[in-house]
C-alpha atoms as a PDB file:
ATOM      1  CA  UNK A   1      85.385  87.910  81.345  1.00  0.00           C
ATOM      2  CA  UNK A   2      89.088  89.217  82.706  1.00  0.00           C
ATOM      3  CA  UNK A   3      91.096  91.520  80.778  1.00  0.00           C
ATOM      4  CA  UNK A   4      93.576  88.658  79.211  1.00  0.00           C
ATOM      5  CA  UNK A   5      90.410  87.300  77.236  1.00  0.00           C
ATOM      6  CA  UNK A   6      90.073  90.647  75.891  1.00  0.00           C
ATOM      7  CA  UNK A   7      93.966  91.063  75.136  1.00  0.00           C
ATOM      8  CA  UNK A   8      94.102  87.651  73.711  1.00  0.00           C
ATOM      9  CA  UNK A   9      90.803  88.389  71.627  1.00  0.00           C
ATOM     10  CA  UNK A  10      92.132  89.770  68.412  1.00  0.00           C
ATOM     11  CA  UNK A  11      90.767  93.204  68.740  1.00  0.00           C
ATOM     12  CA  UNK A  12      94.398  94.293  70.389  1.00  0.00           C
ATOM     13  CA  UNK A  13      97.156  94.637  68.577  1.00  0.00           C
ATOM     14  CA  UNK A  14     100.840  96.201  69.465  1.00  0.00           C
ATOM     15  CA  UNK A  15      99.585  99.598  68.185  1.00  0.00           C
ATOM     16  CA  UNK A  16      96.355  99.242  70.691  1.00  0.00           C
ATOM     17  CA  UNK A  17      96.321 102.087  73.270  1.00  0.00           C
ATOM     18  CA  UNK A  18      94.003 100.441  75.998  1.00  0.00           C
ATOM     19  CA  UNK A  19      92.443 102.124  78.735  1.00  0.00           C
ATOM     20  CA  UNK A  20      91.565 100.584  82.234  1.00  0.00           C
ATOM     21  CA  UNK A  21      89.058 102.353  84.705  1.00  0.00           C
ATOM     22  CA  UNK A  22      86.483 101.781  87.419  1.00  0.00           C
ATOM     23  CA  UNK A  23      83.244 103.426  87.999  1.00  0.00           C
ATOM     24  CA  UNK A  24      85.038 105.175  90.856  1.00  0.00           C
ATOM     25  CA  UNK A  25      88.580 105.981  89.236  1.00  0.00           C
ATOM     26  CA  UNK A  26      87.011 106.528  85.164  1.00  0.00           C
ATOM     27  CA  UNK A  27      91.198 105.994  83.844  1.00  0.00           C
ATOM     28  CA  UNK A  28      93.580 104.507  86.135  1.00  0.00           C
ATOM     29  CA  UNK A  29      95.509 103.648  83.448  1.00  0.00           C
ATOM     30  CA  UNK A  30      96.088 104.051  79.507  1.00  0.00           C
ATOM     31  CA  UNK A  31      99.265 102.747  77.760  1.00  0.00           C
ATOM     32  CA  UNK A  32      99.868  99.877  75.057  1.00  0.00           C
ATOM     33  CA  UNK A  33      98.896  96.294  75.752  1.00  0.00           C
ATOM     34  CA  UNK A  34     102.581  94.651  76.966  1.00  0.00           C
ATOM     35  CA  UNK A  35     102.893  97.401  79.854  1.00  0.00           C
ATOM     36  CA  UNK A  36     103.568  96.241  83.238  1.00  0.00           C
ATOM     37  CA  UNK A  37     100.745  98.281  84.506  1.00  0.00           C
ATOM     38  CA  UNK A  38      97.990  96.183  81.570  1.00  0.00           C
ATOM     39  CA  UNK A  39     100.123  92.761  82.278  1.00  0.00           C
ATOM     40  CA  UNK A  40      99.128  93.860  86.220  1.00  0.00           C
ATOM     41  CA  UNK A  41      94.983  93.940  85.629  1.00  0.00           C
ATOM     42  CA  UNK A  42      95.350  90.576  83.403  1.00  0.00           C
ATOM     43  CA  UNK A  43      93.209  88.804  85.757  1.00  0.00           C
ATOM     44  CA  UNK A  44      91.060  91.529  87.031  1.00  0.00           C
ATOM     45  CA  UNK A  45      87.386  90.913  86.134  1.00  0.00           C
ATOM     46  CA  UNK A  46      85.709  93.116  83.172  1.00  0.00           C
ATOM     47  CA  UNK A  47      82.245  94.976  83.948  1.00  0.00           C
ATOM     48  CA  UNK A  48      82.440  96.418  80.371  1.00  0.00           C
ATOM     49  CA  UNK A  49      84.465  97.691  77.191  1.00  0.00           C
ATOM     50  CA  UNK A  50      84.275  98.881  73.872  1.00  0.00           C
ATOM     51  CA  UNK A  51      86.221  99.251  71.304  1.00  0.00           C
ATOM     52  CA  UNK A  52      87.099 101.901  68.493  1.00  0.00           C
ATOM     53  CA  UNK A  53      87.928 101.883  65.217  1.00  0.00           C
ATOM     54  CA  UNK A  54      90.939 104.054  66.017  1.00  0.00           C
ATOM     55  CA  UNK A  55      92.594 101.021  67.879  1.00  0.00           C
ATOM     56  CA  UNK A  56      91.744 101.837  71.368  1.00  0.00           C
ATOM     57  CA  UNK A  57      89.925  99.591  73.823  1.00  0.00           C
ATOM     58  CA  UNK A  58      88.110 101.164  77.101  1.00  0.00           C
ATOM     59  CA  UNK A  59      87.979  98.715  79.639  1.00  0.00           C
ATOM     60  CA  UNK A  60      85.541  99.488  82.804  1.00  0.00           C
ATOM     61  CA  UNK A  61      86.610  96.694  85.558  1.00  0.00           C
ATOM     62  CA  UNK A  62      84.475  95.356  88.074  1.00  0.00           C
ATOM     63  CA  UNK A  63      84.732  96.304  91.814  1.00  0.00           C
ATOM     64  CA  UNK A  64      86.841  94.474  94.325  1.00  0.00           C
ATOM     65  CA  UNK A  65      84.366  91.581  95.917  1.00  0.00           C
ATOM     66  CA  UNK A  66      81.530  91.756  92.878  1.00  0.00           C
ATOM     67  CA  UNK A  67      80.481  88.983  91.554  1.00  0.00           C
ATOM     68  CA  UNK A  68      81.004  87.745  88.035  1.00  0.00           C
END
């Protein structure tokens, strides 16, 4: 799974606050959905997320090189 399927998956809306870390940076990024720095990760590969019922999405990528 990359990020875009989760963007594109219903659960994010333009009031979503999404935030994007790795196991070695835990944020390396939290803003809305349409930011340059989200658009950026689009097709980064997804290790994990969850999501909360106070319209906020964690998103744990994969590491550079691991397979899908």
């Amino acid at each position: 799974m990359k990020v875009e399927d989760i963007l594109s998956s219903g659960l994010v809306n333009t009031d979503t606050e999404i935030v994007i870390g790795t196991s070695e940076k835990r944020t390396y990024c939290k803003k809305r959905w349409f930011s340059e720095t989200i658009l950026k990760c689009k097709q980064k590969e997804v290790e994990k997320f969850t999501w909360q019922d106070n319209n906020m999405v964690f998103i744990s990528l994969k590491k550079e090189g691991e397979k899908t």
